[in-house]
N, C-alpha and C. Protein backbone atom coordinates (compact mmCIF):
# COMPACT_ATOMS: atom_id res chain seq x y z
N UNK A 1 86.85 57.02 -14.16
CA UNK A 1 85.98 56.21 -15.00
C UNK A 1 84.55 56.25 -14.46
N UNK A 2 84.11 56.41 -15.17
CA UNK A 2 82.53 56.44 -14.90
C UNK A 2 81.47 55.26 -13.84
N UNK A 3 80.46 55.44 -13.44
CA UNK A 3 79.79 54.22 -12.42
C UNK A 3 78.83 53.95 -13.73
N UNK A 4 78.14 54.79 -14.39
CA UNK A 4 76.90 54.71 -15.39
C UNK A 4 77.81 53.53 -15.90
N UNK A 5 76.32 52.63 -16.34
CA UNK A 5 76.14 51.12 -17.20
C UNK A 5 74.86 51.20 -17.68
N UNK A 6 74.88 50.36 -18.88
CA UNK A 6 73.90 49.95 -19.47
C UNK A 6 72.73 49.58 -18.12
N UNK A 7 72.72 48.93 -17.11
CA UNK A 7 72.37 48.17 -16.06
C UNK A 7 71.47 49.72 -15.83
N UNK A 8 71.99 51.17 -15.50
CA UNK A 8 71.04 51.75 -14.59
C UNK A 8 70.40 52.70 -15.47
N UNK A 9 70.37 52.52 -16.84
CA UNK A 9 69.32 52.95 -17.65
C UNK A 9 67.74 52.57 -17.49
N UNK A 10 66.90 53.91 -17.61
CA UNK A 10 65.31 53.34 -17.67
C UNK A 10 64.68 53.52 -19.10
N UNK A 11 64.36 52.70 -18.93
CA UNK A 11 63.37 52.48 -19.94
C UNK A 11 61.73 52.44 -19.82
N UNK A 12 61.43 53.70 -21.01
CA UNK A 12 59.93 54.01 -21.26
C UNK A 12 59.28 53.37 -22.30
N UNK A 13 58.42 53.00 -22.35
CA UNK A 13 57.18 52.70 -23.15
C UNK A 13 56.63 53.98 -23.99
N UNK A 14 56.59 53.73 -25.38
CA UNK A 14 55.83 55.18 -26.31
C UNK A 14 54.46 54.96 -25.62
N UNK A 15 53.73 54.07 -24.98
CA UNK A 15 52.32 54.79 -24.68
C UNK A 15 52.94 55.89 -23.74
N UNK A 16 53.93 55.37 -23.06
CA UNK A 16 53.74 56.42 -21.55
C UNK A 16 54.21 57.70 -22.10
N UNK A 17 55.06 58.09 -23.71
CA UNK A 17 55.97 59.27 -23.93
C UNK A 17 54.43 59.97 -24.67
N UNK A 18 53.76 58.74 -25.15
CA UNK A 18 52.57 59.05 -26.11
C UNK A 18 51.03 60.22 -24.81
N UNK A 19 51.60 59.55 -23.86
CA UNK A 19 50.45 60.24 -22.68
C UNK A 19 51.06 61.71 -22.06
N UNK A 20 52.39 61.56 -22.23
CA UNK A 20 53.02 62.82 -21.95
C UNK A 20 52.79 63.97 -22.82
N UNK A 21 52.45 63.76 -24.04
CA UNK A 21 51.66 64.85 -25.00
C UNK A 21 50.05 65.42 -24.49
N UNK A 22 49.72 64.03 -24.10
CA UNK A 22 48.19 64.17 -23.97
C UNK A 22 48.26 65.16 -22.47
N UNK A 23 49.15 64.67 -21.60
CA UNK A 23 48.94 65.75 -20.42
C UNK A 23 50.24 66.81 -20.42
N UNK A 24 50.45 67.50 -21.84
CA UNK A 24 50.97 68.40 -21.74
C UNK A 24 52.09 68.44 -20.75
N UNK A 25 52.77 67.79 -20.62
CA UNK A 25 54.65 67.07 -19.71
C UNK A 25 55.62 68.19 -20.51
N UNK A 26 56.38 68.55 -20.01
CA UNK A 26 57.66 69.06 -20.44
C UNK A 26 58.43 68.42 -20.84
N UNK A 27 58.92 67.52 -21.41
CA UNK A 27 60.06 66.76 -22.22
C UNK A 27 60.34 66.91 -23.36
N UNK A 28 61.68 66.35 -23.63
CA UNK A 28 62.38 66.56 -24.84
C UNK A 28 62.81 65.29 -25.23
N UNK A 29 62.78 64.60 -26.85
CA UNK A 29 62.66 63.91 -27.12
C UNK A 29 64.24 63.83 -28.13
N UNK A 30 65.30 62.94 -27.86
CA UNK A 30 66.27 62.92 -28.86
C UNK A 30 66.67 61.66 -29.77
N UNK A 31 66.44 62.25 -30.83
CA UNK A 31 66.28 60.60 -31.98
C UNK A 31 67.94 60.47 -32.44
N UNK A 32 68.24 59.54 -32.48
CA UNK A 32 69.68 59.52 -32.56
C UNK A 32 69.81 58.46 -34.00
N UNK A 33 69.00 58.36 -34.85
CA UNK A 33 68.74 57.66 -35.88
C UNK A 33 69.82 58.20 -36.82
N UNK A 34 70.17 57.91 -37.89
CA UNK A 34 71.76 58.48 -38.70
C UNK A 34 70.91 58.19 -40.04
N UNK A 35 71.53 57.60 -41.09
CA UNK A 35 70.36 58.07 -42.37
C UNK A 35 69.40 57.23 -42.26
N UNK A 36 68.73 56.41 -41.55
CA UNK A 36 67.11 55.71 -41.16
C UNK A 36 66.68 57.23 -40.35
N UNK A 37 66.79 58.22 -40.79
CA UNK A 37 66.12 59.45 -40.05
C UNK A 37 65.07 60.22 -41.18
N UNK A 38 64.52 58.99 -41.81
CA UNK A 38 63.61 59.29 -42.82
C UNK A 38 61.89 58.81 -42.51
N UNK A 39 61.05 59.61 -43.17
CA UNK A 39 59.50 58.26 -42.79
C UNK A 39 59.35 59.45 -41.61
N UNK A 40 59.17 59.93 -40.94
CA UNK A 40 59.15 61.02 -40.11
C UNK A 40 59.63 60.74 -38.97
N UNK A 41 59.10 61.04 -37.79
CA UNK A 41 59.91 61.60 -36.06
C UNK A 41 58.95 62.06 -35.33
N UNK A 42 59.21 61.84 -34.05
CA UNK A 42 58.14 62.16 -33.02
C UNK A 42 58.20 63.37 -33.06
N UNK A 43 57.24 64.34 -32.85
CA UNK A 43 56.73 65.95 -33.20
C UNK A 43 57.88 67.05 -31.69
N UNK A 44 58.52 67.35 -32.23
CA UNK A 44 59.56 68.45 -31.53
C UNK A 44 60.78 67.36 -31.46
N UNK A 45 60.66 66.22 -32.18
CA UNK A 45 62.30 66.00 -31.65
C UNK A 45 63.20 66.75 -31.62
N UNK A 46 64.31 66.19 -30.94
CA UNK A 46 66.18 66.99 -31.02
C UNK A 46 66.70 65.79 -32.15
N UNK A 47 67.18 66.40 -33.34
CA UNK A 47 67.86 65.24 -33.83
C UNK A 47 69.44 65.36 -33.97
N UNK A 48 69.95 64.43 -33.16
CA UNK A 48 71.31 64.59 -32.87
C UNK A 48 72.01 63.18 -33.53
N UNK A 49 72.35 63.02 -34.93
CA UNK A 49 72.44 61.53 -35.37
C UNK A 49 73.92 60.91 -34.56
N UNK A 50 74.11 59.67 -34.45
CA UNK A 50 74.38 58.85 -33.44
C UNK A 50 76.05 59.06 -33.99
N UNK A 51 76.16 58.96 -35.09
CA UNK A 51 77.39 59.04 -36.08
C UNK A 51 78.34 60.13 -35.89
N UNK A 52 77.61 61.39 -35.30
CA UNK A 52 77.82 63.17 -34.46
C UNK A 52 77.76 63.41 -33.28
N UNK A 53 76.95 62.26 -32.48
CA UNK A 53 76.49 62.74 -31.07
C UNK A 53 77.65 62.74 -30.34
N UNK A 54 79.02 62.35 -30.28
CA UNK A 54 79.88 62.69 -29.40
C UNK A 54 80.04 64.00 -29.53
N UNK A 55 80.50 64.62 -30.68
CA UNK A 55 80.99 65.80 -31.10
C UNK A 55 79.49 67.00 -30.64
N UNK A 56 78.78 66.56 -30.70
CA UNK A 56 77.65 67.54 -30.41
C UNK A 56 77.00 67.58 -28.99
N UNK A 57 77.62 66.90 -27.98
CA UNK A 57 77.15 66.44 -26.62
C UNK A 57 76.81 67.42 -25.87
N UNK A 58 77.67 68.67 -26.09
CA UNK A 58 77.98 70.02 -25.21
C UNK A 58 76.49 70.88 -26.13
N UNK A 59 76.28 70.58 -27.55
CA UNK A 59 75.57 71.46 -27.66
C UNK A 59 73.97 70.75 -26.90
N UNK A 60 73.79 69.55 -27.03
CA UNK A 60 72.31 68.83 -26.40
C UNK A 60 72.07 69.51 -24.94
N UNK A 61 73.23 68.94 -24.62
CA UNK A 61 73.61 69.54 -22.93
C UNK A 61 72.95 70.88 -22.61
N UNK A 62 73.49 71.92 -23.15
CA UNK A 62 73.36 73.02 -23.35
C UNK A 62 71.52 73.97 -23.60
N UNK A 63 71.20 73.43 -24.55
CA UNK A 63 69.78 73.04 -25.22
C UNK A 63 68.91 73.01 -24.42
N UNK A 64 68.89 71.50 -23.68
CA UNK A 64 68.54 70.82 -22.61
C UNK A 64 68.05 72.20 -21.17
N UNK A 65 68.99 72.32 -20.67
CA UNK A 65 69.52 73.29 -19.64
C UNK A 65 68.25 74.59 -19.59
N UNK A 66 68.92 75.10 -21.10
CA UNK A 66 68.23 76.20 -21.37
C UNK A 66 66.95 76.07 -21.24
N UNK A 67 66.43 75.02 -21.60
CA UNK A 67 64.56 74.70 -21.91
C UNK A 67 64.17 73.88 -20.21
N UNK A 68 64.91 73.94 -19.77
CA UNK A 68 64.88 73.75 -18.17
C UNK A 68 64.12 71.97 -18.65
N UNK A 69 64.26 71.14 -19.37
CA UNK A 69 63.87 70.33 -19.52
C UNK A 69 64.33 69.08 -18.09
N UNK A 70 63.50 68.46 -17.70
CA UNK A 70 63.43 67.62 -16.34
C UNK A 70 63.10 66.13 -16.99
N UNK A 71 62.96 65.85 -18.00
CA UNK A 71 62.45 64.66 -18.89
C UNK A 71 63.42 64.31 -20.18
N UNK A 72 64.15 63.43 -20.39
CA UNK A 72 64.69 63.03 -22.04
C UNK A 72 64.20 62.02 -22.04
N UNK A 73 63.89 61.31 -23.51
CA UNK A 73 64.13 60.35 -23.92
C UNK A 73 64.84 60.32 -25.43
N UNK A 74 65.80 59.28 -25.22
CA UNK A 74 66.26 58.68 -26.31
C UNK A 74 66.00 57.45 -27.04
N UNK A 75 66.07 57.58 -28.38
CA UNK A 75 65.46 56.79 -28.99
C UNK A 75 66.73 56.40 -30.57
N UNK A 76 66.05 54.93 -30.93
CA UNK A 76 66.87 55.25 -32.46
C UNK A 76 66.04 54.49 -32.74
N UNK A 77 65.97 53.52 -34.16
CA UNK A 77 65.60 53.03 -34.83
C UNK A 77 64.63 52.18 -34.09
N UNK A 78 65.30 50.71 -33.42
CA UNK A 78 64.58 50.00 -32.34
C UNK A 78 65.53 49.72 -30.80
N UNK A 79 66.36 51.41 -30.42
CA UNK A 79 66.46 51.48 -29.16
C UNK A 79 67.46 50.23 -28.88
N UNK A 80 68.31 49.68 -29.19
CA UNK A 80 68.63 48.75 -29.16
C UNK A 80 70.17 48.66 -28.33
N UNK A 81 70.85 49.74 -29.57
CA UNK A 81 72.30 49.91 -29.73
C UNK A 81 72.33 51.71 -29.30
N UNK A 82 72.37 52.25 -30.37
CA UNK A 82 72.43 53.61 -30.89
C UNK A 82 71.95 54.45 -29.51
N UNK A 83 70.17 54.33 -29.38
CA UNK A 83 69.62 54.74 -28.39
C UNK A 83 70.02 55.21 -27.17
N UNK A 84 70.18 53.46 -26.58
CA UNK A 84 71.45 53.41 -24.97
C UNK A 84 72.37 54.02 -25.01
N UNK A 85 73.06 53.75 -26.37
CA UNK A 85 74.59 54.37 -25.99
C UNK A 85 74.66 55.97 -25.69
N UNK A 86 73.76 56.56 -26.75
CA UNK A 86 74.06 57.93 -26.30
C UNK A 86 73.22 58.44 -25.42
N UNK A 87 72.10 57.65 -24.10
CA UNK A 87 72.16 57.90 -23.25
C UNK A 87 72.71 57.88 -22.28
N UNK A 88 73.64 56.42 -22.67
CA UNK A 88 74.58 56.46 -21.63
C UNK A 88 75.71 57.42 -21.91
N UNK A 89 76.40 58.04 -22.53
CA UNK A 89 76.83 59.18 -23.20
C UNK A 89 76.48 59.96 -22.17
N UNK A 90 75.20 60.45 -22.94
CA UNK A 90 74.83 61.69 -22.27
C UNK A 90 75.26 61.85 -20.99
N UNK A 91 74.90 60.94 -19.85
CA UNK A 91 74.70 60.43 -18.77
C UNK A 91 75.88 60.74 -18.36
N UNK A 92 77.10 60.31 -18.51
CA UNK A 92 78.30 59.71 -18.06
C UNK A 92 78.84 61.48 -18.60
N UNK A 93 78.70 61.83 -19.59
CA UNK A 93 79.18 63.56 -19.85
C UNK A 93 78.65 64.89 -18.72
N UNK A 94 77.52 64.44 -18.32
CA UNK A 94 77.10 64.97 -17.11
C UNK A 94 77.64 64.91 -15.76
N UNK A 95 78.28 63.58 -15.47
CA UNK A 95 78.50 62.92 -14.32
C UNK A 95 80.42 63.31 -14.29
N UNK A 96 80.69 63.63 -15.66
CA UNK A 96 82.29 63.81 -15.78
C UNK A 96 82.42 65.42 -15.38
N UNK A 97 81.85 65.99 -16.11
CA UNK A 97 82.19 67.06 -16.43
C UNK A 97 80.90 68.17 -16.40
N UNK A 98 80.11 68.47 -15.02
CA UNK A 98 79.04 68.83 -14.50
C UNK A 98 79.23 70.10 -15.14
N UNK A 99 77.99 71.14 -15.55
CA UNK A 99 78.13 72.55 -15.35
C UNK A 99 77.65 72.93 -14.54
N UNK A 100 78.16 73.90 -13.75
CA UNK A 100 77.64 74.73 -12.81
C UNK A 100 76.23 75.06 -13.04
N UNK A 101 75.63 74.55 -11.58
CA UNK A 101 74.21 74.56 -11.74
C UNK A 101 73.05 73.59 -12.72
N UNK A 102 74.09 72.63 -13.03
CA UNK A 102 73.09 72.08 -14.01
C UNK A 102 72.73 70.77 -13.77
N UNK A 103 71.39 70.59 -13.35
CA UNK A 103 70.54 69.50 -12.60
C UNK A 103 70.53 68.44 -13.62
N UNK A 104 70.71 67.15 -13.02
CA UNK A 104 70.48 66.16 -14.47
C UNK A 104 69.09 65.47 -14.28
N UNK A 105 68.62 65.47 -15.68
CA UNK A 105 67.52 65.50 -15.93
C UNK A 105 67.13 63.76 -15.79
N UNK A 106 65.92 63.24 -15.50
CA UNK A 106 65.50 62.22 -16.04
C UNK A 106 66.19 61.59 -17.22
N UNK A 107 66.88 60.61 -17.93
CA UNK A 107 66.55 60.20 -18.88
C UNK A 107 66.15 58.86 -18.97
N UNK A 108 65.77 58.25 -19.92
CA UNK A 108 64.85 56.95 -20.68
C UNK A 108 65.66 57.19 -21.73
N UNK A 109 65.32 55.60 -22.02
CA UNK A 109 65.87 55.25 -23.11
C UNK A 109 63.93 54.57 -23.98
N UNK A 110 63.25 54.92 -24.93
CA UNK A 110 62.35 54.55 -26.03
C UNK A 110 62.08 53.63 -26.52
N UNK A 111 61.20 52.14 -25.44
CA UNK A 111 61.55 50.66 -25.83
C UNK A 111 61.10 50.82 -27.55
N UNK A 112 61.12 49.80 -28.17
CA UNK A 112 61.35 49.51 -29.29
C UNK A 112 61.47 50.58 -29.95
N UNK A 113 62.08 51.70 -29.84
CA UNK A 113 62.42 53.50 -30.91
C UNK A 113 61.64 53.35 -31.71
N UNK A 114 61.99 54.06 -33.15
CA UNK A 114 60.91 54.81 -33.60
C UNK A 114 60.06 53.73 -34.58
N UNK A 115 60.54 52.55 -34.73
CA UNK A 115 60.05 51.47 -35.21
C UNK A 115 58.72 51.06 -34.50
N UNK A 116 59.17 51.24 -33.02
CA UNK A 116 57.28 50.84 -32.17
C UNK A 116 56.71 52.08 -32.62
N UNK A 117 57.03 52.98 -31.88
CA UNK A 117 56.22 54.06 -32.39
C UNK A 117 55.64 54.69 -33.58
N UNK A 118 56.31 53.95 -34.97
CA UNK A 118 55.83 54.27 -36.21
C UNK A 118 54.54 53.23 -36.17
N UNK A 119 54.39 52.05 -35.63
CA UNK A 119 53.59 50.78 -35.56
C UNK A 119 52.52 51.72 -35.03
N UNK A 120 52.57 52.19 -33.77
CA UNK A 120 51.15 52.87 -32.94
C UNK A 120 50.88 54.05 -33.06
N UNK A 121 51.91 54.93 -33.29
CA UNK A 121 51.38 56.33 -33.22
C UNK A 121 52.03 57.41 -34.60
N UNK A 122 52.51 57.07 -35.66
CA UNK A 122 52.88 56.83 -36.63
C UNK A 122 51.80 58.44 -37.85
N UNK A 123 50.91 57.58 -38.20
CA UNK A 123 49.56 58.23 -38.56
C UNK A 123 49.18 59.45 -37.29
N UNK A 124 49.23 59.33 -36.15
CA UNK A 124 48.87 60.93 -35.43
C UNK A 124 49.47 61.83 -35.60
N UNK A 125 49.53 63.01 -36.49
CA UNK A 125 49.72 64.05 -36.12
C UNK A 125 49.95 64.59 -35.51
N UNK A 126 49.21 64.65 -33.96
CA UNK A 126 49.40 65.43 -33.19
C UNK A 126 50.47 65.15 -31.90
N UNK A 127 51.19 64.22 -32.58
CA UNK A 127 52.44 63.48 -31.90
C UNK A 127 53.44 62.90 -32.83
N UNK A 128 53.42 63.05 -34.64
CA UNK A 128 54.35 62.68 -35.44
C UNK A 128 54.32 63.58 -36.39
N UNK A 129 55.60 63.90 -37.08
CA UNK A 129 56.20 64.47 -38.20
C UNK A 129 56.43 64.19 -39.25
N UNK A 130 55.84 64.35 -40.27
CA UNK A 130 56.74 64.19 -41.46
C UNK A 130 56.65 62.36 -41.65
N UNK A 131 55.31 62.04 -41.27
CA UNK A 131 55.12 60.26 -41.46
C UNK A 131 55.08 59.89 -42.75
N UNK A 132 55.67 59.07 -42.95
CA UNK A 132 55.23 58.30 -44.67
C UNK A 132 54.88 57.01 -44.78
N UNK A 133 53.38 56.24 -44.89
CA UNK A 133 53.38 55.01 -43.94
C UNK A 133 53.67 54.25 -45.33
N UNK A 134 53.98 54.58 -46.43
CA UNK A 134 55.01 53.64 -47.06
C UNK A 134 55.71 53.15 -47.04
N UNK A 135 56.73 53.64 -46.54
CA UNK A 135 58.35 53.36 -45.61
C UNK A 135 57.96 52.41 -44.50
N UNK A 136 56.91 52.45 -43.31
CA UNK A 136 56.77 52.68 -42.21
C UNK A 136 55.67 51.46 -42.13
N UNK A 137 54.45 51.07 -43.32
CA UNK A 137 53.67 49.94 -43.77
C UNK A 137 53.99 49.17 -44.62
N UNK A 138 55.13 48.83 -45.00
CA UNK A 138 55.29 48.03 -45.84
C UNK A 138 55.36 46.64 -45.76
């Protein structure tokens, strides 16, 4: 049985994921949102919806590895439920069942998900996708 808990998850702030663009950081960003995966997404997400992410764990894993990524964050709607869990997921799939050679990365969990981040950084471009501040200003 696993040691990972909710308890040794970290948690980031979108300014600090928002400054990681600005100084060009290597990370990978996974939205785990299920049909609220509308209104757009932070710019390169992984979208792995929360409803699939067991079944798809090996392929993130995998992904991950390849892009030598040293940074995740996860995120869902407002980080709440969804978010944690499949970091702790992630986390605990790493810790079970290691691959050879494969370093575990940072992860965060995205305080308030994509709900803060539609609030502040929403309208930028050069850090969002596919925004619709109809959905997102209402």
């Amino acid at each position: 049985m696993s040691q990972i808990s909710f308890s040794d998850l970290k948690f980031i702030k979108p300014s600090e994921v928002r400054q990681w663009f600005a100084n060009g950081t290597k990370f990978a960003v996974v939205d785990v949102r299920d049909d609220d995966f509308i209104g757009g997404h932070i710019k390169g997400c992984l979208h792995y919806p929360a409803n699939e992410f067991g079944s798809r764990l090996s392929d993130l894993r995998m992904k991950l590895e390849e892009n030598q990524v040293k940074d995740v964050v996860f995120h869902c709607a407002l980080s709440q439920a969804r978010g944690p869990k499949a970091a702790l997921l992630f986390l605990r799939s790493i810790e079970e069942a290691p691959n050879e050679g494969e370093k575990v990365p940072n992860v965060y969990v995205m305080e308030g998900g994509f709900t803060r981040w539609a609030r502040k950084y929403g309208e930028d471009p050069t850090v969002t996708e596919g925004f619709a501040d109809d959905i997102w200003n209402e």
